[in-house]
N, C-alpha and C. Protein backbone atom coordinates (compact mmCIF):
# COMPACT_ATOMS: atom_id res chain seq x y z
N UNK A 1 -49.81 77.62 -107.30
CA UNK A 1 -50.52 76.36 -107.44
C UNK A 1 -50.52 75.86 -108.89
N UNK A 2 -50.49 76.62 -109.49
CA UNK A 2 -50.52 76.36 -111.16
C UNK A 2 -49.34 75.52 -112.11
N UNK A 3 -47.96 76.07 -111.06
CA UNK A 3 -46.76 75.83 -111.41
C UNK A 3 -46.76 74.35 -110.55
N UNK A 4 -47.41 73.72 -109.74
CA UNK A 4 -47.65 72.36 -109.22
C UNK A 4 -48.08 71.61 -110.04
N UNK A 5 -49.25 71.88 -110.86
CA UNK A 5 -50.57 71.41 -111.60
C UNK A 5 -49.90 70.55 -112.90
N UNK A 6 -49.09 72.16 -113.11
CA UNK A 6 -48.72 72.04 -114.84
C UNK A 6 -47.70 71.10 -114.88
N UNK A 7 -46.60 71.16 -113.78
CA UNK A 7 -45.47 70.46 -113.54
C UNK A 7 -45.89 69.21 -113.68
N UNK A 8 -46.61 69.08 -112.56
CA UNK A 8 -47.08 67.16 -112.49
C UNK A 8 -47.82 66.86 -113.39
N UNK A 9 -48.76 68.12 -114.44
CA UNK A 9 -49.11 67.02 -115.58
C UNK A 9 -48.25 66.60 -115.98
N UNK A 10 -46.96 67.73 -116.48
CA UNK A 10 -45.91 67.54 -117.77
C UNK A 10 -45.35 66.21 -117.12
N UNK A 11 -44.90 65.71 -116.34
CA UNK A 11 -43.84 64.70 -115.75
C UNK A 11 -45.26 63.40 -115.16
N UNK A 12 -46.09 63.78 -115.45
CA UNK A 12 -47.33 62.75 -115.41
C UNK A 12 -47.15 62.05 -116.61
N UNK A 13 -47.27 63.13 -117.84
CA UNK A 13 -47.09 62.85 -119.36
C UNK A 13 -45.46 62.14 -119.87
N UNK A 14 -44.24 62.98 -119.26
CA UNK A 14 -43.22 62.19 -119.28
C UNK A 14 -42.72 60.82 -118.95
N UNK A 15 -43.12 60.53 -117.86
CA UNK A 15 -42.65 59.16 -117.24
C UNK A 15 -43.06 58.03 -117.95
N UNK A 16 -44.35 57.78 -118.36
CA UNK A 16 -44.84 56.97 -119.64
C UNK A 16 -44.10 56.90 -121.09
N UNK A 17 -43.95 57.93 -121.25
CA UNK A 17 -43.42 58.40 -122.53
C UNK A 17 -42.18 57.94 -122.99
N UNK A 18 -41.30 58.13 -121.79
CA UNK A 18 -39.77 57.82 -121.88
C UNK A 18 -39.69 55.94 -122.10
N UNK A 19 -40.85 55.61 -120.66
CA UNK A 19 -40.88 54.04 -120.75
C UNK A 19 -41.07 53.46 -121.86
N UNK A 20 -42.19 53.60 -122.69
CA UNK A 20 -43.47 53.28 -123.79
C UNK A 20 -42.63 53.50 -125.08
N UNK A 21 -42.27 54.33 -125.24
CA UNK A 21 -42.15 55.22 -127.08
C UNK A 21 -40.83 54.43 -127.16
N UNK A 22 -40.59 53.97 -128.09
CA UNK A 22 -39.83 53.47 -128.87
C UNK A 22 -38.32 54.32 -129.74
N UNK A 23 -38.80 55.66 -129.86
CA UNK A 23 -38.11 56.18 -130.44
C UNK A 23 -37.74 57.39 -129.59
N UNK A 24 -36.05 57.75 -129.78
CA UNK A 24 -35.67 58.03 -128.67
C UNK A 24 -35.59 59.97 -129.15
N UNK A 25 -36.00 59.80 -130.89
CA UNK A 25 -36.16 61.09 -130.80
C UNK A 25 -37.56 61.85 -130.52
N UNK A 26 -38.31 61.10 -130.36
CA UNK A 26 -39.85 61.62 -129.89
C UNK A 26 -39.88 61.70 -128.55
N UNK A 27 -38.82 60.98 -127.63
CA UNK A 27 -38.71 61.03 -126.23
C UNK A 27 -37.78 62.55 -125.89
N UNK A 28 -36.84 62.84 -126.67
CA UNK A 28 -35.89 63.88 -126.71
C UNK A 28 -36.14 65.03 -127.02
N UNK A 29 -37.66 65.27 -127.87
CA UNK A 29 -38.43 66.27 -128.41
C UNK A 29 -39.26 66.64 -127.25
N UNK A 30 -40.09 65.77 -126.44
CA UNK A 30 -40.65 66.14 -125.55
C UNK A 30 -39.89 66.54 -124.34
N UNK A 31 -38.52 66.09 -124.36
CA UNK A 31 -37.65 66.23 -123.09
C UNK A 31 -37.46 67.75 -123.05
N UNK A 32 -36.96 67.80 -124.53
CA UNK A 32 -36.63 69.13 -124.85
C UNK A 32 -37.64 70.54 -124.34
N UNK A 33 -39.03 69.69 -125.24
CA UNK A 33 -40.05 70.89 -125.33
C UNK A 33 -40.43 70.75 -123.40
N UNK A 34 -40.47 70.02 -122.81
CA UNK A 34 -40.40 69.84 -121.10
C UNK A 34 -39.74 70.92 -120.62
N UNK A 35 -38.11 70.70 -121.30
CA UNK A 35 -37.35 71.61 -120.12
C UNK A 35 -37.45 73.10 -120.15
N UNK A 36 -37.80 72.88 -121.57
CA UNK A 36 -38.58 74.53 -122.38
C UNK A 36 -39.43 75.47 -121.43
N UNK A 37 -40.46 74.53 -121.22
CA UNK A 37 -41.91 75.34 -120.75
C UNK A 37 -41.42 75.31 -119.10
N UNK A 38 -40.81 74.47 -118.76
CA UNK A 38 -40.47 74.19 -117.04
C UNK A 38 -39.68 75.71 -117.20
N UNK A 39 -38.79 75.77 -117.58
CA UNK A 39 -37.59 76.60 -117.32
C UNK A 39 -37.72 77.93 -117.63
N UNK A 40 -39.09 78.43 -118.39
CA UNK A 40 -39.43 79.70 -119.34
C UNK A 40 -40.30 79.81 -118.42
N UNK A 41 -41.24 79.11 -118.30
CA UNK A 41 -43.11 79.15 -117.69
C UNK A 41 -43.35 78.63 -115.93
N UNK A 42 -42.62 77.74 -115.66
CA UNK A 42 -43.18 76.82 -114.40
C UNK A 42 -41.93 77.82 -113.62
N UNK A 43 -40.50 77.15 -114.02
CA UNK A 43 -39.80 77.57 -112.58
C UNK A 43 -39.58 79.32 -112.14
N UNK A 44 -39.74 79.27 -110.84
CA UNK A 44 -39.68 80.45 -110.42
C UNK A 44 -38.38 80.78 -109.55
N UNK A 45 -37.60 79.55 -109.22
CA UNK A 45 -36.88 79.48 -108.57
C UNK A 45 -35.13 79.92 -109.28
N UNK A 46 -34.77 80.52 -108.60
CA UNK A 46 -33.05 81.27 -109.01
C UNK A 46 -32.07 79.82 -109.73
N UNK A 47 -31.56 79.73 -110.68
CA UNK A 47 -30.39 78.47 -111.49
C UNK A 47 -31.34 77.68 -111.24
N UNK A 48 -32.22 77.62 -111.87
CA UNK A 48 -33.23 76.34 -111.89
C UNK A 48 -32.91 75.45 -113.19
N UNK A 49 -32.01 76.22 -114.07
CA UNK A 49 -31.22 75.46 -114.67
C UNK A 49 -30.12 74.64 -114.27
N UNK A 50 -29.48 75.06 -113.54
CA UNK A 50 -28.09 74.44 -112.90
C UNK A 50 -28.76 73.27 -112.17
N UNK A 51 -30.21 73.08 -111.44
CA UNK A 51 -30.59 72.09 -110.60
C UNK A 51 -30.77 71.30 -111.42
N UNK A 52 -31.25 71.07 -112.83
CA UNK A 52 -31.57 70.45 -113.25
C UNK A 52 -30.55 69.38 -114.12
N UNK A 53 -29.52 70.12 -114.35
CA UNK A 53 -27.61 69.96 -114.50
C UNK A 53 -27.51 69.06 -113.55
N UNK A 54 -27.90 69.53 -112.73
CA UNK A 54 -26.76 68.39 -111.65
C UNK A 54 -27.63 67.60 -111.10
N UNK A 55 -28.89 67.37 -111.12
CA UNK A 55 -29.80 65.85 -110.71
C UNK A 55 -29.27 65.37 -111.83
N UNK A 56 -29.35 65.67 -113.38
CA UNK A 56 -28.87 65.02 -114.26
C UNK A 56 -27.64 64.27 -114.03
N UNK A 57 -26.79 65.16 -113.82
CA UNK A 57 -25.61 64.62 -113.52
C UNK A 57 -25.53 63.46 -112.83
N UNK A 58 -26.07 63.33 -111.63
CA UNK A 58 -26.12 62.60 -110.72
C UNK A 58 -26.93 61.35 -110.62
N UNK A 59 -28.23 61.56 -110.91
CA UNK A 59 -28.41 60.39 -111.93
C UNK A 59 -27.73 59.06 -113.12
N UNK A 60 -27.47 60.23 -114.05
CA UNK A 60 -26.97 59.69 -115.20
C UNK A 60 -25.49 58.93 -114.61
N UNK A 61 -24.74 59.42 -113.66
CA UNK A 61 -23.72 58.80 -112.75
C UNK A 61 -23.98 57.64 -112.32
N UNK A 62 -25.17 57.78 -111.14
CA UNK A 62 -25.70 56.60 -110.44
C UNK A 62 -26.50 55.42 -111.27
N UNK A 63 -27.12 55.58 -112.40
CA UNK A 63 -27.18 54.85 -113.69
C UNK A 63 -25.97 54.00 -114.04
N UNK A 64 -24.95 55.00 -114.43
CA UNK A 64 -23.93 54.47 -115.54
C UNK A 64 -22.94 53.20 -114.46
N UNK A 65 -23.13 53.65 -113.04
CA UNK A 65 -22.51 52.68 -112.23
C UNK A 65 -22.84 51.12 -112.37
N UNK A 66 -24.49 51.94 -112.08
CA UNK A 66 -25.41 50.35 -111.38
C UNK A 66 -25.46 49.57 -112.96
N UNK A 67 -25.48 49.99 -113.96
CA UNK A 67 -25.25 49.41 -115.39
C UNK A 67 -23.93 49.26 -115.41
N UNK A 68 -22.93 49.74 -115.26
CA UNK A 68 -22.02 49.04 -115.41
C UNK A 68 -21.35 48.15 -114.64
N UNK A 69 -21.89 48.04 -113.14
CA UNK A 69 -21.56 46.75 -112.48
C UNK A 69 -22.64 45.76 -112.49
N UNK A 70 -23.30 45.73 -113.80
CA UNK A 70 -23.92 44.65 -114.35
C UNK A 70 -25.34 44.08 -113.13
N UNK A 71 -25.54 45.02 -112.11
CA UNK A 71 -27.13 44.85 -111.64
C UNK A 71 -27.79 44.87 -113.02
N UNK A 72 -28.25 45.87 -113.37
CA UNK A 72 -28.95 46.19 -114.13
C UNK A 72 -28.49 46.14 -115.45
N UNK A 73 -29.10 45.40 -116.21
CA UNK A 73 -28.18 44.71 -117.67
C UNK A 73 -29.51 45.56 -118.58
N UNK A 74 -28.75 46.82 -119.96
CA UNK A 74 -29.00 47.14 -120.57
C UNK A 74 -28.97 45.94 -122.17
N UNK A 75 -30.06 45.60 -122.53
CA UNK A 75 -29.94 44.06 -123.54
C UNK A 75 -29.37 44.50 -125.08
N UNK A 76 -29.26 45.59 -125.30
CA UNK A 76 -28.30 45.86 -126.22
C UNK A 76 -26.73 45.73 -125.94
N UNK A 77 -26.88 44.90 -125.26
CA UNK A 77 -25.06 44.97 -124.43
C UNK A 77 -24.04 45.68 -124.12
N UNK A 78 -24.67 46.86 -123.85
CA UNK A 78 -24.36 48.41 -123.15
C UNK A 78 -23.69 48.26 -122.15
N UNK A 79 -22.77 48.53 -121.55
CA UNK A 79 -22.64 48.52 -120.00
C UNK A 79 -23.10 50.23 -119.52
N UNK A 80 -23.70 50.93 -119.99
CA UNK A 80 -24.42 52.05 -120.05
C UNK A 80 -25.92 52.22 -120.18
N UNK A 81 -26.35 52.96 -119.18
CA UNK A 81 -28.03 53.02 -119.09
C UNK A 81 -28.45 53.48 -120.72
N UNK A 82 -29.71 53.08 -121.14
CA UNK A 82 -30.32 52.83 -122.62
C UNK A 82 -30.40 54.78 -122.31
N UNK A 83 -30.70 55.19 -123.41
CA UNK A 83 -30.81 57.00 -123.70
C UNK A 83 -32.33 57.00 -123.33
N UNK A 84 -33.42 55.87 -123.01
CA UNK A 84 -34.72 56.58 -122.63
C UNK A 84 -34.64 57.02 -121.04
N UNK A 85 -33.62 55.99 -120.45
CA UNK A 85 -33.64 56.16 -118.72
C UNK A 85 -32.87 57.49 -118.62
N UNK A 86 -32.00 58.07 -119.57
CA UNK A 86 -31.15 59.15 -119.12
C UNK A 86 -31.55 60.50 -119.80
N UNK A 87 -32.67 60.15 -120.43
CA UNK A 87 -33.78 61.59 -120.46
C UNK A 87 -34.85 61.49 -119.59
N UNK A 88 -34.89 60.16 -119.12
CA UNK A 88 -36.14 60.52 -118.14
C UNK A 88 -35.44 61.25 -116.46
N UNK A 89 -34.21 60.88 -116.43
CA UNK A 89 -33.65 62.05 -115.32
C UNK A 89 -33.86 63.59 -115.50
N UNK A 90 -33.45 63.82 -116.51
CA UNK A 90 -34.49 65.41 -116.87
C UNK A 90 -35.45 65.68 -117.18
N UNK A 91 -36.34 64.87 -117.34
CA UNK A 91 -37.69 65.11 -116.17
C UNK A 91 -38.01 64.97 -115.40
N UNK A 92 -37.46 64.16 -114.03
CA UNK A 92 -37.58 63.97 -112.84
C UNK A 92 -36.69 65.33 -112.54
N UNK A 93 -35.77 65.45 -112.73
CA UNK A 93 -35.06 66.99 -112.48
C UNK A 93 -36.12 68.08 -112.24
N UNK A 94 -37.00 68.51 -113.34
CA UNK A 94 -38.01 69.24 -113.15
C UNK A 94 -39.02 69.17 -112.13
N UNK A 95 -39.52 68.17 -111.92
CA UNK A 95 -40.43 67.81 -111.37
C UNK A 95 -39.87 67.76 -109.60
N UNK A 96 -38.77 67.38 -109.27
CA UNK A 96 -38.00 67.50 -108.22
C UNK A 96 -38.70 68.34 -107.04
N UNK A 97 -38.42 69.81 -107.89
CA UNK A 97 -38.89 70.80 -106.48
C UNK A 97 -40.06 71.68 -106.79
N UNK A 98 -40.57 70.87 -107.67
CA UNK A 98 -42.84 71.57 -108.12
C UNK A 98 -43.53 70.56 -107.32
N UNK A 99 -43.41 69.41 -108.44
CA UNK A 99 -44.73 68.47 -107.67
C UNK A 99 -44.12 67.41 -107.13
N UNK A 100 -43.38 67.41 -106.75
CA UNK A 100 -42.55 66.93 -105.58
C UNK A 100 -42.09 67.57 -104.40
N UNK A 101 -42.67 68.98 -104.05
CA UNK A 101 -41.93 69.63 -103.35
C UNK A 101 -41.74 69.08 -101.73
N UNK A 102 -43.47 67.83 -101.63
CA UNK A 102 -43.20 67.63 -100.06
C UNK A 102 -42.42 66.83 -99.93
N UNK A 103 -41.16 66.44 -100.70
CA UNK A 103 -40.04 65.68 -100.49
C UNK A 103 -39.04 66.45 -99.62
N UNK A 104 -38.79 67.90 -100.06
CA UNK A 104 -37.93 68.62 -99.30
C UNK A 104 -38.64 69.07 -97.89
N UNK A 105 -39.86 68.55 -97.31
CA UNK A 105 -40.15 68.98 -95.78
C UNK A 105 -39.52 68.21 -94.82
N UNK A 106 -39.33 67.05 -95.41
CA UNK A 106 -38.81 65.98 -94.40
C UNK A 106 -37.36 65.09 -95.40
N UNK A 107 -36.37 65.25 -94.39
CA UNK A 107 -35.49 64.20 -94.90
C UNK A 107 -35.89 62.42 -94.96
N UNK A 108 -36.60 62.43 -93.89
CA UNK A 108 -37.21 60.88 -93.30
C UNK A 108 -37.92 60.58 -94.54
N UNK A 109 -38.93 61.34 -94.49
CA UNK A 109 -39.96 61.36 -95.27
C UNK A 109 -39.73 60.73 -97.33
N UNK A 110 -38.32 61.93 -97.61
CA UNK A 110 -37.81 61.17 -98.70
C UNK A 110 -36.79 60.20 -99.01
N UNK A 111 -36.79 59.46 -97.65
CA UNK A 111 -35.62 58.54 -97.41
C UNK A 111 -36.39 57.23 -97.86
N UNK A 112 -37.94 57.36 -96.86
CA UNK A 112 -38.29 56.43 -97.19
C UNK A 112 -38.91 56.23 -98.19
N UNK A 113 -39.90 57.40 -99.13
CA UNK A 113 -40.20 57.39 -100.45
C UNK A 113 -39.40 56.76 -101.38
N UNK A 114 -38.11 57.64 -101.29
CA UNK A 114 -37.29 57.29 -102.26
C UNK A 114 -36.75 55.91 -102.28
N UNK A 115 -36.48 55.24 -101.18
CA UNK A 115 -36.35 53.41 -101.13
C UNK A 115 -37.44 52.83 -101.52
N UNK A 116 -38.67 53.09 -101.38
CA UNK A 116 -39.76 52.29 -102.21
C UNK A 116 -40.08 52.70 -103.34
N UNK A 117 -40.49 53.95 -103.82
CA UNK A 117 -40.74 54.31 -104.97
C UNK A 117 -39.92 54.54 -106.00
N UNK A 118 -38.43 54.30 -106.01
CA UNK A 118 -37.38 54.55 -106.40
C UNK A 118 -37.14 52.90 -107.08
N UNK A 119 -36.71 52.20 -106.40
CA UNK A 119 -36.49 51.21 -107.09
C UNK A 119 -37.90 50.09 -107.52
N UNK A 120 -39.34 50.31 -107.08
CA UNK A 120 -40.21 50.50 -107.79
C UNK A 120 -40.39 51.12 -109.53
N UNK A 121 -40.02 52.23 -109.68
CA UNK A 121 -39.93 53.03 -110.54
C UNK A 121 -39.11 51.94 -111.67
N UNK A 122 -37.94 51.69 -111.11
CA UNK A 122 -37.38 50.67 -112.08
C UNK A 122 -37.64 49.68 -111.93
N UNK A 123 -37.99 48.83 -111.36
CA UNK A 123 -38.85 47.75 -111.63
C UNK A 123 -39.70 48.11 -113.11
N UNK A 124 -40.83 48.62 -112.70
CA UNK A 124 -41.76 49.36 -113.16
C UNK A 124 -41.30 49.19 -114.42
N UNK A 125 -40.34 49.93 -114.86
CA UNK A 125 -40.11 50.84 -115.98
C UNK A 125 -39.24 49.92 -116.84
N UNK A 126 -38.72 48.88 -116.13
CA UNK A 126 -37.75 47.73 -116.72
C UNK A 126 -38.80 46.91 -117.69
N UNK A 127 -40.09 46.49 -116.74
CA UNK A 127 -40.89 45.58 -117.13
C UNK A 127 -42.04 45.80 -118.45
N UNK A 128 -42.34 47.27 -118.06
CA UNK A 128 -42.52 47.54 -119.46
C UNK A 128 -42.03 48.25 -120.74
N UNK A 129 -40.84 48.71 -120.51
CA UNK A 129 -40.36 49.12 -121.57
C UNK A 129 -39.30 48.17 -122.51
N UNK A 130 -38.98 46.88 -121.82
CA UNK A 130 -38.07 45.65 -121.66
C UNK A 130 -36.84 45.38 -122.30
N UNK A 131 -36.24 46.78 -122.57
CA UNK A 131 -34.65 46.64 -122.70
C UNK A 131 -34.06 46.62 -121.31
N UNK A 132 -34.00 46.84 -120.58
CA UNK A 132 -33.25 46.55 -119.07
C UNK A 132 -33.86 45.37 -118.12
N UNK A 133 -32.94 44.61 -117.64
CA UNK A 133 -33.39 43.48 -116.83
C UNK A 133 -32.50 43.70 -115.75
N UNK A 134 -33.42 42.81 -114.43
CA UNK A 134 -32.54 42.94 -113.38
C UNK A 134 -31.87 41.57 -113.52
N UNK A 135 -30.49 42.16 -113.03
CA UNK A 135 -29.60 40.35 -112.53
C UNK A 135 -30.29 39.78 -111.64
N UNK A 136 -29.84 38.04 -111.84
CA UNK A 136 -30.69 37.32 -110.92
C UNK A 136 -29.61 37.32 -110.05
N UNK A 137 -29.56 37.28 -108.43
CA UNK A 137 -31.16 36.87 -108.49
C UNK A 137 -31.53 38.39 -107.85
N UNK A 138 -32.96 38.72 -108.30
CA UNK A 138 -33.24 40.43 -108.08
C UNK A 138 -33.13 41.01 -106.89
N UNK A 139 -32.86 40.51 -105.49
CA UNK A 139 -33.08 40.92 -105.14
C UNK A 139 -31.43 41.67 -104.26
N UNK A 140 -30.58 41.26 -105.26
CA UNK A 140 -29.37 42.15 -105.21
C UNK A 140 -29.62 43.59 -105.86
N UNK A 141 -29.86 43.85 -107.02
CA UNK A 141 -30.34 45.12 -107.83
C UNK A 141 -31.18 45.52 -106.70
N UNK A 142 -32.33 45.17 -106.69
CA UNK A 142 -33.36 45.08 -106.01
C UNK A 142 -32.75 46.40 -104.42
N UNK A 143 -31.99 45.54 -103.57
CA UNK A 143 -31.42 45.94 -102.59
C UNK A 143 -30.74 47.54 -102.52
N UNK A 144 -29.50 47.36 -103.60
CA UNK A 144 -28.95 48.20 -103.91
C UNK A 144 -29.94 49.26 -104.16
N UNK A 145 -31.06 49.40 -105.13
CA UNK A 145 -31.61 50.77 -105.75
C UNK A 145 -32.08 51.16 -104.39
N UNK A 146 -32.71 50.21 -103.19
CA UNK A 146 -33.17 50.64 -101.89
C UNK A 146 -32.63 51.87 -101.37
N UNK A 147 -31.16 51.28 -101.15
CA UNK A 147 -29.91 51.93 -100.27
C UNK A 147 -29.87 53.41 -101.21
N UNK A 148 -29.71 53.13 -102.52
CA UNK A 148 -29.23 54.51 -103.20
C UNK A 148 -30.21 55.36 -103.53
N UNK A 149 -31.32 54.95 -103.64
CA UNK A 149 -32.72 56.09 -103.36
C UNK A 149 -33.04 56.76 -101.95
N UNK A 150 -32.98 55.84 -100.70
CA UNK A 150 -33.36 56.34 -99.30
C UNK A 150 -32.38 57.26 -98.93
N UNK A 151 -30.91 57.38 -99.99
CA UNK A 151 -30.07 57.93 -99.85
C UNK A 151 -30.01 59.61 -100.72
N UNK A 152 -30.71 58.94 -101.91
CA UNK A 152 -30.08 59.96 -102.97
C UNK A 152 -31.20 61.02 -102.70
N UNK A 153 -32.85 60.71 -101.95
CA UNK A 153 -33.56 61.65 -101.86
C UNK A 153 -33.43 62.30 -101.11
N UNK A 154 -33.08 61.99 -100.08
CA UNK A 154 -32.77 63.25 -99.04
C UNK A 154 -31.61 64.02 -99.27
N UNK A 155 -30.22 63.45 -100.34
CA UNK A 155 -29.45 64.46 -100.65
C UNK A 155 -30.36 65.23 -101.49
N UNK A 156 -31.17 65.42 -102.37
CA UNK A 156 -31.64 66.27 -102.90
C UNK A 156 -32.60 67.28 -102.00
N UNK A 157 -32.81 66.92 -100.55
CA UNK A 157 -33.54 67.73 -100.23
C UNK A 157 -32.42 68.51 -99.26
N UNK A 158 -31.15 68.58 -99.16
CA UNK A 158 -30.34 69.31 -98.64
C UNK A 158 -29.34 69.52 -99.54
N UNK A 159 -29.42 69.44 -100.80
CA UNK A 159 -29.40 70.15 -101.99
C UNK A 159 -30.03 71.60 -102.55
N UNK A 160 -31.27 71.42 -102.81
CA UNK A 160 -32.36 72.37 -103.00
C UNK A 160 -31.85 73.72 -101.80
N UNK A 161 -31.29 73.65 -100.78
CA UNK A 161 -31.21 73.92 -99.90
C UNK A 161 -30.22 74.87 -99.67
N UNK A 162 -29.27 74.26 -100.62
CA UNK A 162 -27.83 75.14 -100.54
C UNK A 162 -28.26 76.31 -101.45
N UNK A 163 -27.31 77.86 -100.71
CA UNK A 163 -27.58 79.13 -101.57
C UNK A 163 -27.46 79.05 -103.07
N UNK A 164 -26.66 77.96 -104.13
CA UNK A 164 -26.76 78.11 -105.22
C UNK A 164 -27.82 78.10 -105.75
N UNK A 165 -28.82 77.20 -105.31
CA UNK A 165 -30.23 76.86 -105.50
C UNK A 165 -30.91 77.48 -104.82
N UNK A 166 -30.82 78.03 -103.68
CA UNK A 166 -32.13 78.86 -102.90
C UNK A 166 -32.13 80.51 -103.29
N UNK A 167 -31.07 80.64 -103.45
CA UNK A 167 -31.64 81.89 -103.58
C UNK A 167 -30.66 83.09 -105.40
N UNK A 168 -30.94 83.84 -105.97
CA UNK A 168 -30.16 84.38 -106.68
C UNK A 168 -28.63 85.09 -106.50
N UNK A 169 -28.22 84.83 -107.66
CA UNK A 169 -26.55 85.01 -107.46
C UNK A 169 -26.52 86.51 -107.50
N UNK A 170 -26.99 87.26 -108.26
CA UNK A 170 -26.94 88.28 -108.58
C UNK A 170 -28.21 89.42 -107.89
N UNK A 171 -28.74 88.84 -106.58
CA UNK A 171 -30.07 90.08 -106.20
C UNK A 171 -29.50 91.38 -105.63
């Protein structure tokens, strides 16, 4: 229960942080000192490093797309997601399978989370941190993050799932 508690403070404390702070090395310090205490203290689970590798990955992918087919316009004229959205994937990484865990009971369940709260999240996170805008008219971006969240959460919950992640390589 503790490793729930601590998790969802830390990624309670992250998600603001990444949006809000201005500076991307005070966001990168905490990312850091995050994956620290997650990966030493919270996870209990076997390559809980490697999970956190490859939401990254996958993320930072599904980012670099939707920014570079110009939904989502980074205003430094990036065709690449800004460096606060692609540290805040490694903290959602963490947070994934602690205080998120009732995502992996139901595929349904994070199909539909993940289509509302997912492109919510960027909304959200566009509006106040205000280097990223959606193309008009929004409700193309809008659409798209639907489809690729109702999608991308339930791959993560038949992810978590596979022996690399469930169980140790070496028991």
């Amino acid at each position: 229960m503790w490793r729930f508690a601590a998790n969802a403070v830390l990624f309670d404390i992250a998600w603001p942080l990444c949006v809000l702070v201005d500076s991307v090395i005070v966001i990168a310090a905490f990312t850091l000192a995050n994956l620290y205490v997650h990966l030493r203290f919270i996870a209990d689970k076997p390559n809980e490093w490697l999970w956190v590798l490859v939401i990254w990955c996958c993320g930072a992918t599904i980012d670099t797309a939707v920014f570079s087919s110009g939904l989502l316009i980074n205003n430094n004229g990036s065709p690449f997601p800004p460096p606060w959205l692609l540290l805040l994937w490694v903290n959602f990484a963490t947070a994934l399978r602690y205080s998120m865990f009732f995502l992996q009971k139901s595929a349904w369940l994070a199909a539909i989370l993940g289509g509302v709260f997912g492109p919510f999240s960027y909304w959200t996170g566009a509006w106040l941190n205000g280097t990223v805008e959606f193309q008009q008219p929004v409700i193309l971006p809008l659409t798209l993050l639907v489809v690729i969240w109702s999608l991308f959460l339930p791959f993560t919950t038949w992810l978590a799932r596979q022996r690399m992640f469930s169980e140790a390589r070496y028991a």
